[in-house]
Each structure stands twice: as structure tokens, then as C-alpha cells.
PDB file of N, CA and C in Angstrom:
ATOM      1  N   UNK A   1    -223.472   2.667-119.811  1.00  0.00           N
ATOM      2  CA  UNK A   1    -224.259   3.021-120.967  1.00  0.00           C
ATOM      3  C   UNK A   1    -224.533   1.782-121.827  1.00  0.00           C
ATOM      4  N   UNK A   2    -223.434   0.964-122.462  1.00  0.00           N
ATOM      5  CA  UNK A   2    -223.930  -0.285-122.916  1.00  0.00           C
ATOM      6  C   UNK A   2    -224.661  -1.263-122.596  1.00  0.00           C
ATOM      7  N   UNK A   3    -224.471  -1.318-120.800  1.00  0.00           N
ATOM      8  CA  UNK A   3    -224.680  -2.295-120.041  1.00  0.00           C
ATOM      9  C   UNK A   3    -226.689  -1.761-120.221  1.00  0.00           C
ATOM     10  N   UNK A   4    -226.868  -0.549-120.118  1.00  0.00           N
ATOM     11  CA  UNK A   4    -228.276   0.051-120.251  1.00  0.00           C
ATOM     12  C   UNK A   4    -228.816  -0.711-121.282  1.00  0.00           C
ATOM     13  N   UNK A   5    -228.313  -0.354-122.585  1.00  0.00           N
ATOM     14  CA  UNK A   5    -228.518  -0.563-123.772  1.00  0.00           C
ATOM     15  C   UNK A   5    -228.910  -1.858-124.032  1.00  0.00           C
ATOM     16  N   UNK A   6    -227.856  -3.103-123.224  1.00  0.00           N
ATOM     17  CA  UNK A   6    -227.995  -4.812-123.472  1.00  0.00           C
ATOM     18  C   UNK A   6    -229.213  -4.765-122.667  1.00  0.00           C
ATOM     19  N   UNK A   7    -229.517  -4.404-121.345  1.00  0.00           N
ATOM     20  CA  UNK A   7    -230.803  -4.818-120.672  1.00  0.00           C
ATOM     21  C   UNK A   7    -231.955  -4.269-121.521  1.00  0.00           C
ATOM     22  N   UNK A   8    -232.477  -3.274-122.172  1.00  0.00           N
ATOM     23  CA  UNK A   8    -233.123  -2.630-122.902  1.00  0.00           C
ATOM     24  C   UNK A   8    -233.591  -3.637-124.119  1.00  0.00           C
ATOM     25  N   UNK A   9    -232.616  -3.752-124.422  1.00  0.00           N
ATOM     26  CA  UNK A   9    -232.163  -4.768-126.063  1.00  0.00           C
ATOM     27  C   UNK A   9    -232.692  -6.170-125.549  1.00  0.00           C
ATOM     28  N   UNK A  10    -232.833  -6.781-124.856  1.00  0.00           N
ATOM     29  CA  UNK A  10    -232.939  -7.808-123.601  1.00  0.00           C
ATOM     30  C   UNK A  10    -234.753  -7.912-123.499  1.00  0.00           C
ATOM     31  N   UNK A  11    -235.071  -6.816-123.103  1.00  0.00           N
ATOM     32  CA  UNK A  11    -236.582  -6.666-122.639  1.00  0.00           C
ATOM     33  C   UNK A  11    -237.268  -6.924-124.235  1.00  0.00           C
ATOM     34  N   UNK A  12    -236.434  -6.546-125.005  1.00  0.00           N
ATOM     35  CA  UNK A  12    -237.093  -6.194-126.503  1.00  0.00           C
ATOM     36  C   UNK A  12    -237.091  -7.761-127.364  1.00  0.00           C
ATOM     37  N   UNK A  13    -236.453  -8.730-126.638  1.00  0.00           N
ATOM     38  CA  UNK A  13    -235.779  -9.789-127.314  1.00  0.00           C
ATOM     39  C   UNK A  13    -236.778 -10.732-127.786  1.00  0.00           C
ATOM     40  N   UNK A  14    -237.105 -11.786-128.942  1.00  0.00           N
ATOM     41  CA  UNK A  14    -238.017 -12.399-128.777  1.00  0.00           C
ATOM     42  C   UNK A  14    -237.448 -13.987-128.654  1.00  0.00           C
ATOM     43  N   UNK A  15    -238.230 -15.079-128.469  1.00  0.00           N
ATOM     44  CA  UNK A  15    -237.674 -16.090-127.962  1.00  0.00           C
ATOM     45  C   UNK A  15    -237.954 -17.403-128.824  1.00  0.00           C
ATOM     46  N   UNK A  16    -237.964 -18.166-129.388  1.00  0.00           N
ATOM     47  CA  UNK A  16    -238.931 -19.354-129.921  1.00  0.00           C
ATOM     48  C   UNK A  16    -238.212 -20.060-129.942  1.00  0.00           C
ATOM     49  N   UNK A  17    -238.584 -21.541-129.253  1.00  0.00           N
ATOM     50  CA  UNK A  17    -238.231 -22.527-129.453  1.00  0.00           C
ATOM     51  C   UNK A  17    -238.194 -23.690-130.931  1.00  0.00           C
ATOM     52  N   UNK A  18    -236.831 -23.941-131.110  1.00  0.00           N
ATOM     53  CA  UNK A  18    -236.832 -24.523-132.345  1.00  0.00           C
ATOM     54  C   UNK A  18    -237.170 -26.046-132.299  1.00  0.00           C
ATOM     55  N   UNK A  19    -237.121 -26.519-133.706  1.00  0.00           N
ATOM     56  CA  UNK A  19    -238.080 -27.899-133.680  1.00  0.00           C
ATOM     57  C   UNK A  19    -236.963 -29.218-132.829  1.00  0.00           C
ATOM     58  N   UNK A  20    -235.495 -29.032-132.651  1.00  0.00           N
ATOM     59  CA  UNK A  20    -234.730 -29.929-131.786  1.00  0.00           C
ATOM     60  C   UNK A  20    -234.679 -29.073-130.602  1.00  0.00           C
ATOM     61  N   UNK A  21    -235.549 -28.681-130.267  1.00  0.00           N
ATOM     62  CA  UNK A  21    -235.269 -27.771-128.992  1.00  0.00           C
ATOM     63  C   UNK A  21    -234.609 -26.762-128.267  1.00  0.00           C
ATOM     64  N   UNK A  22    -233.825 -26.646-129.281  1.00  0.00           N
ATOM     65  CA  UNK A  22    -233.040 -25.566-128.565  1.00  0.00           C
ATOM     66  C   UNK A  22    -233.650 -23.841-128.739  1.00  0.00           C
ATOM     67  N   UNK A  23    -233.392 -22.836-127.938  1.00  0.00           N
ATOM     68  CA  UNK A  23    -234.056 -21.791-128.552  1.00  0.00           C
ATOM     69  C   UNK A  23    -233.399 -21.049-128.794  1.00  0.00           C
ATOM     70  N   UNK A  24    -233.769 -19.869-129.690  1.00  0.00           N
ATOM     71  CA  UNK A  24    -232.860 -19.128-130.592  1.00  0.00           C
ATOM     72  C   UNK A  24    -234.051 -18.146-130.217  1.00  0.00           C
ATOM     73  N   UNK A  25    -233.119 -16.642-130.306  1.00  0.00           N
ATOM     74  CA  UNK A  25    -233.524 -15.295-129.909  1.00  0.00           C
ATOM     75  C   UNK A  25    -233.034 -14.214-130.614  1.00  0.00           C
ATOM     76  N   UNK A  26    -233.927 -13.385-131.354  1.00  0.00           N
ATOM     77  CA  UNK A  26    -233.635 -11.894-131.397  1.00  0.00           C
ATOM     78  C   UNK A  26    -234.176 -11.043-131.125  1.00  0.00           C
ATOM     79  N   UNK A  27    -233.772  -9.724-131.315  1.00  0.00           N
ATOM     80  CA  UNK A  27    -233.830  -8.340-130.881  1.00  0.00           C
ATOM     81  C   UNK A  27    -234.736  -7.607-132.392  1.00  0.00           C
ATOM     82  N   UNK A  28    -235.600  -7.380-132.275  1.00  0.00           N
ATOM     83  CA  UNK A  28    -236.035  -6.416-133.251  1.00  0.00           C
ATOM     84  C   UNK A  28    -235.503  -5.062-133.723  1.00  0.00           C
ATOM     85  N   UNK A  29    -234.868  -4.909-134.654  1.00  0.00           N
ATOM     86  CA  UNK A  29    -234.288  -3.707-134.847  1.00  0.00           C
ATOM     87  C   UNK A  29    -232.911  -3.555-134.767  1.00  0.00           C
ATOM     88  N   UNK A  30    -232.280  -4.972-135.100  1.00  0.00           N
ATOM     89  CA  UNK A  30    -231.014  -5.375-134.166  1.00  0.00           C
ATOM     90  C   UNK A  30    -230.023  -6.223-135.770  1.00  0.00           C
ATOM     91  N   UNK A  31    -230.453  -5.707-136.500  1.00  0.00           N
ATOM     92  CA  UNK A  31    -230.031  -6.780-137.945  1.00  0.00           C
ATOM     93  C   UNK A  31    -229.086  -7.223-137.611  1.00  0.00           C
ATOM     94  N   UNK A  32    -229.061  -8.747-137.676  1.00  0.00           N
ATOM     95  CA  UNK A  32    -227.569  -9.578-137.436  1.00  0.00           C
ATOM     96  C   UNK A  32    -227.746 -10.460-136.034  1.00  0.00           C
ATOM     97  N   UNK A  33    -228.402  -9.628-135.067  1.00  0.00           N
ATOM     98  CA  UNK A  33    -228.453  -9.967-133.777  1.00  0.00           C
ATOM     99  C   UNK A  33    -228.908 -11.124-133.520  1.00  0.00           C
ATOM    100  N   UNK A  34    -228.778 -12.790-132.780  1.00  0.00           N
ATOM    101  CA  UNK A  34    -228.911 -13.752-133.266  1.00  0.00           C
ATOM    102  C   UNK A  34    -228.380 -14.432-132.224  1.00  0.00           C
ATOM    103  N   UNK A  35    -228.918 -15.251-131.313  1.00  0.00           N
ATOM    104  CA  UNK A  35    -228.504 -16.305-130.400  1.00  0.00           C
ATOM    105  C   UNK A  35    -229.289 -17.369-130.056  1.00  0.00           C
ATOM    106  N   UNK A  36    -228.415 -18.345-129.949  1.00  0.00           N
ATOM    107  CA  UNK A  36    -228.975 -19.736-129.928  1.00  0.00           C
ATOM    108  C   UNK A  36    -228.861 -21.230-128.681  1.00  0.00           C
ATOM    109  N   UNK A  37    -229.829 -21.089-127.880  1.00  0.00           N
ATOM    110  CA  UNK A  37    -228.891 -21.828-126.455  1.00  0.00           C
ATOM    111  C   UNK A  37    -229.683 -22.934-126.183  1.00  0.00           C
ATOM    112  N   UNK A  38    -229.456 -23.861-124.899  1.00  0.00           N
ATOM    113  CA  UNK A  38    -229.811 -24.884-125.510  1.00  0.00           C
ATOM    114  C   UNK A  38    -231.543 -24.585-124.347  1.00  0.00           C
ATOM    115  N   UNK A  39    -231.690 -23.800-123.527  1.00  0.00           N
ATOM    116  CA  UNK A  39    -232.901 -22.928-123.276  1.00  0.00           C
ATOM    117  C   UNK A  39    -232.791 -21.881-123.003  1.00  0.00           C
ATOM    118  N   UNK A  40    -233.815 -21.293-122.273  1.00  0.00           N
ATOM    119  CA  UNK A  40    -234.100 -19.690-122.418  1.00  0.00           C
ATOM    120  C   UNK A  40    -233.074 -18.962-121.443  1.00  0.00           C
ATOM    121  N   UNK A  41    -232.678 -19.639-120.439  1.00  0.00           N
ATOM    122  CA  UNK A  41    -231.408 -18.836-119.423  1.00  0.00           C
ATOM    123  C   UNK A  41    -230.083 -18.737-120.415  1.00  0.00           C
ATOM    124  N   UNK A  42    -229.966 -19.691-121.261  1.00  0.00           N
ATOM    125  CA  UNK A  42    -228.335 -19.994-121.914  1.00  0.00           C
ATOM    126  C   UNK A  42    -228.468 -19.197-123.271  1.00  0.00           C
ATOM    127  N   UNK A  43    -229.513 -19.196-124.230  1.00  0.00           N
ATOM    128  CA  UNK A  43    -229.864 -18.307-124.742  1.00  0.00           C
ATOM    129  C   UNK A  43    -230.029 -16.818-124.604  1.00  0.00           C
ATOM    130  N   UNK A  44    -230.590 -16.405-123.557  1.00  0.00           N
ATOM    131  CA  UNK A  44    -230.424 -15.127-122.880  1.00  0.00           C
ATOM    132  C   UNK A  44    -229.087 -14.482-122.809  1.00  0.00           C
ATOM    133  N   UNK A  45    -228.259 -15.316-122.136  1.00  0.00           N
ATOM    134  CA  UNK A  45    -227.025 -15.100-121.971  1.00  0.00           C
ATOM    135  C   UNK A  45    -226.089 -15.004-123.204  1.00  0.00           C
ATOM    136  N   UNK A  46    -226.478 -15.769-123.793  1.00  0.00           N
ATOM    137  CA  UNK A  46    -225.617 -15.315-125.099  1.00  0.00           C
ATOM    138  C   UNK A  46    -226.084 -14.224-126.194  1.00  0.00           C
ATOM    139  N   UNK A  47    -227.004 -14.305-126.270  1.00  0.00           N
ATOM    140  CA  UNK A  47    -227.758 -12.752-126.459  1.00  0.00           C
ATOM    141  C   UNK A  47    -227.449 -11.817-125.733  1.00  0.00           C
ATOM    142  N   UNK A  48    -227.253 -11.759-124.518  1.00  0.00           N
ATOM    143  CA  UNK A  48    -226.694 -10.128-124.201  1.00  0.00           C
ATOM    144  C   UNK A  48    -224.404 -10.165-124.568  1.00  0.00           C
ATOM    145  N   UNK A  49    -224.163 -11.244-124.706  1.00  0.00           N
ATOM    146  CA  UNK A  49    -223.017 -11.597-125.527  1.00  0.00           C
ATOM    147  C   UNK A  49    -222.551 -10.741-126.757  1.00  0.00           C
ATOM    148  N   UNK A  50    -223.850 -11.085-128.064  1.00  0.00           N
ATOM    149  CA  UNK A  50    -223.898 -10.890-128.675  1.00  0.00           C
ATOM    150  C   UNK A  50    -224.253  -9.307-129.092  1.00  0.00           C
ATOM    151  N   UNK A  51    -225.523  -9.133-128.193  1.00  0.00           N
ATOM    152  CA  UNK A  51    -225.604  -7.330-128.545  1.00  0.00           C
ATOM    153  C   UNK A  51    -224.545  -6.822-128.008  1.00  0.00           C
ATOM    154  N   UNK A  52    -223.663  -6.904-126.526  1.00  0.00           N
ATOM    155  CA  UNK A  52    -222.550  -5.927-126.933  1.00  0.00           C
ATOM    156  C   UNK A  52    -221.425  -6.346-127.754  1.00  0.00           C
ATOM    157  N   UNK A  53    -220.864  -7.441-128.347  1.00  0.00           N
ATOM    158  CA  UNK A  53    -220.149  -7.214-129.537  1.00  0.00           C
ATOM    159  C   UNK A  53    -220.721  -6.764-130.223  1.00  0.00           C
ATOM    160  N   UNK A  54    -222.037  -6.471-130.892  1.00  0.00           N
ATOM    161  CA  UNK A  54    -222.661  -5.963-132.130  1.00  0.00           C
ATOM    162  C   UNK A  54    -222.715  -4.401-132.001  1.00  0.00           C
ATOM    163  N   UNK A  55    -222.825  -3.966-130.325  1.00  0.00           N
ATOM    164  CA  UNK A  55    -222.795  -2.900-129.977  1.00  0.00           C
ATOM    165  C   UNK A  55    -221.102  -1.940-130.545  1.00  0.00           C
ATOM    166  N   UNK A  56    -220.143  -3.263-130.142  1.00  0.00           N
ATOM    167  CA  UNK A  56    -218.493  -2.730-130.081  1.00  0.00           C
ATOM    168  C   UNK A  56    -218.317  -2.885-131.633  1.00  0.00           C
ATOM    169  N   UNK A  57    -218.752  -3.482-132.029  1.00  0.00           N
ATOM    170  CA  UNK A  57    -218.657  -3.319-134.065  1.00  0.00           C
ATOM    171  C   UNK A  57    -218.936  -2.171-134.146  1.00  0.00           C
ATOM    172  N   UNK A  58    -220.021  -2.173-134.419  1.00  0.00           N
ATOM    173  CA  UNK A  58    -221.017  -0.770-134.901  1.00  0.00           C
ATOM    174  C   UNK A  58    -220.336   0.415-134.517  1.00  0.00           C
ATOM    175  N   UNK A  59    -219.667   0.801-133.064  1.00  0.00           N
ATOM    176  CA  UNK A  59    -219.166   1.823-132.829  1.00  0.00           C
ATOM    177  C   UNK A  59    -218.094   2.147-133.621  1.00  0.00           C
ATOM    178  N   UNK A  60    -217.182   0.792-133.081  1.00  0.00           N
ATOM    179  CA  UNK A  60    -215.985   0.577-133.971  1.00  0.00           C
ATOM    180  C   UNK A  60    -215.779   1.031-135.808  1.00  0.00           C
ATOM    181  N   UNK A  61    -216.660   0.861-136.365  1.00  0.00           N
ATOM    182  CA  UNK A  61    -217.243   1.103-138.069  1.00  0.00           C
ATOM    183  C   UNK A  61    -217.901   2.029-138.206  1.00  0.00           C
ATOM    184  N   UNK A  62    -218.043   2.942-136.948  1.00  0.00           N
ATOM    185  CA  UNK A  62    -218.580   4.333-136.943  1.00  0.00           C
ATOM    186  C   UNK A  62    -220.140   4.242-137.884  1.00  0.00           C
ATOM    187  N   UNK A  63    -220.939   3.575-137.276  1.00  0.00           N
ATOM    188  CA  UNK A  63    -222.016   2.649-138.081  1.00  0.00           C
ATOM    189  C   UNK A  63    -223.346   3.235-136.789  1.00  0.00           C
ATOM    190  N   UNK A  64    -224.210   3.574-137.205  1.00  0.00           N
ATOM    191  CA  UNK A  64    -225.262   4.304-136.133  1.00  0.00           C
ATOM    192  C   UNK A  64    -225.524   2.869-135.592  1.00  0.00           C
ATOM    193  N   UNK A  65    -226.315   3.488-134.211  1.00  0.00           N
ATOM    194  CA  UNK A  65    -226.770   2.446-133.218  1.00  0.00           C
ATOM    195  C   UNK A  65    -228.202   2.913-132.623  1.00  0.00           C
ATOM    196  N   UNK A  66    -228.903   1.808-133.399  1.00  0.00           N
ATOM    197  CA  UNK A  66    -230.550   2.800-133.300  1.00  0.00           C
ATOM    198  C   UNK A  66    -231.111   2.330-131.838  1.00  0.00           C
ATOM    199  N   UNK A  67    -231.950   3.216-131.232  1.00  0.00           N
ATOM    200  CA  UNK A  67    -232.674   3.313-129.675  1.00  0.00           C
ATOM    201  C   UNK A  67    -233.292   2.268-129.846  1.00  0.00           C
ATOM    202  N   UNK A  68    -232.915   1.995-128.545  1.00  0.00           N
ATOM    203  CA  UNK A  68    -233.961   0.795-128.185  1.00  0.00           C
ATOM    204  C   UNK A  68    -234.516   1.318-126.664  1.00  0.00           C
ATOM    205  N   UNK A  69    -235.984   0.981-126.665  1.00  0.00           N
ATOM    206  CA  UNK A  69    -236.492   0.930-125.093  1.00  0.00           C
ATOM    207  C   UNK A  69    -236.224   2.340-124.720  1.00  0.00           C
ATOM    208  N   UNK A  70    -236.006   3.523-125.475  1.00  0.00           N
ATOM    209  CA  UNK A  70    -235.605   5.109-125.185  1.00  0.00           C
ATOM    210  C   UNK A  70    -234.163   4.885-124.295  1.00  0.00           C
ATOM    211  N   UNK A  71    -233.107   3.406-124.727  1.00  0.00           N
ATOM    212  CA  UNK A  71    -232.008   3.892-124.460  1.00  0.00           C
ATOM    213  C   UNK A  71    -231.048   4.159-125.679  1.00  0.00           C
ATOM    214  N   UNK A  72    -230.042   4.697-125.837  1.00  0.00           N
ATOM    215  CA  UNK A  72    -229.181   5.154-127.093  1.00  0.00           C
ATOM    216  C   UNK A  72    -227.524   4.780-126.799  1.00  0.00           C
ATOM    217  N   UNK A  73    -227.137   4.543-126.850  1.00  0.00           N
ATOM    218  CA  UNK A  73    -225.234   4.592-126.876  1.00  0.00           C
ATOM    219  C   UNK A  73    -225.194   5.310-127.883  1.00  0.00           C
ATOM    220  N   UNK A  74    -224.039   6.393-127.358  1.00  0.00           N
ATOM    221  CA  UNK A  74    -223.317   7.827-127.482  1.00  0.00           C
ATOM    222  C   UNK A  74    -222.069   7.364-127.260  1.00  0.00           C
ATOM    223  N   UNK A  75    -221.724   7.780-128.511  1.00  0.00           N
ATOM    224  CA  UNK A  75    -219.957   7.832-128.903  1.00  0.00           C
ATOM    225  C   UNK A  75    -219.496   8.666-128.624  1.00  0.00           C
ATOM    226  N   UNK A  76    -218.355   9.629-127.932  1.00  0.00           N
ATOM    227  CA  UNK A  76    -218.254  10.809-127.930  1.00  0.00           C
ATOM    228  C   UNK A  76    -216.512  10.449-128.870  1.00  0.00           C
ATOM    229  N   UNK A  77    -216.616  11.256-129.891  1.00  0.00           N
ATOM    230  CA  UNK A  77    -215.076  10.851-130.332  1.00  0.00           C
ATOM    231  C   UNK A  77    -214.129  11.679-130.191  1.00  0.00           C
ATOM    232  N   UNK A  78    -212.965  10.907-129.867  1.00  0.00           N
ATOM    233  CA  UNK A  78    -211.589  12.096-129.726  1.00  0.00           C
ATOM    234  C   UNK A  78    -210.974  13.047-130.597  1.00  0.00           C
ATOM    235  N   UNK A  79    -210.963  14.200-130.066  1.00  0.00           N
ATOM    236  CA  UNK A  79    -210.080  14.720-131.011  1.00  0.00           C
ATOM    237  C   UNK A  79    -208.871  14.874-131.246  1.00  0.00           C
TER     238      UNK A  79
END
């Protein structure tokens, strides 16, 4: 389900290269979400890094986790 969610989050990502070159990437809809590599493969990679810790916060802080790409992560909590 997360693993859905990072590829989803992934497709959605945007990319721009900064003025020393390195590029930095986010996710629209993703506040916080934020990675920086030194190109677009190493960047990538740390971006899907980053959305699932942001993913394991959010759950963790019982904090909604809005759709992306019509995928969702579902908490189911214990009773």
C-alpha cells in the first residue's frame, strides 16, 4: 500500500534543476515533501525516501494522508 502510494507520489513529482546544479524535487500536495540530489536518478531516490517517512509521520500523528494519483493509505487502527 505505501509502496503504491511512493510510486503514485513519484509520477506526481516535479523536478528543476538548481542554479549549482543539483536538482531538487517535489510532490504537489505533499507539504514538507522536499528532495535534493546531485541529478535526477539520486534525487528521485531520495524523494521516494522522503515520502515514505512523511508517509510513517503522518500516520504515526494520526494526521490525514491526502490521494494522490487515486491512490490513498488506509490506517486500519487497533483496538
Amino acid at each position: 500500500m505505501i509502496l503504491r502510494y511512493i510510486d503514485a507520489a513519484l509520477e506526481h513529482a516535479r523536478f528543476e534543476r538548481l542554479e549549482d546544479g543539483q536538482v531538487c524535487a517535489t510532490v504537489p500536495g505533499l507539504r514538507g515533501v522536499l528532495a535534493v540530489g546531485s541529478g535526477i536518478r539520486e534525487c528521485r531516490a531520495e524523494l521516494a525516501e522522503v515520502i515514505e517517512e512523511w508517509v510513517l509521520v503522518r500516520i504515526a500523528q494520526r494526521l490525514s494522508i491526502p490521494r494522490i494519483g487515486g491512490v490513498t493509505v488506509r490506517v486500519k487502527r487497533a483496538s
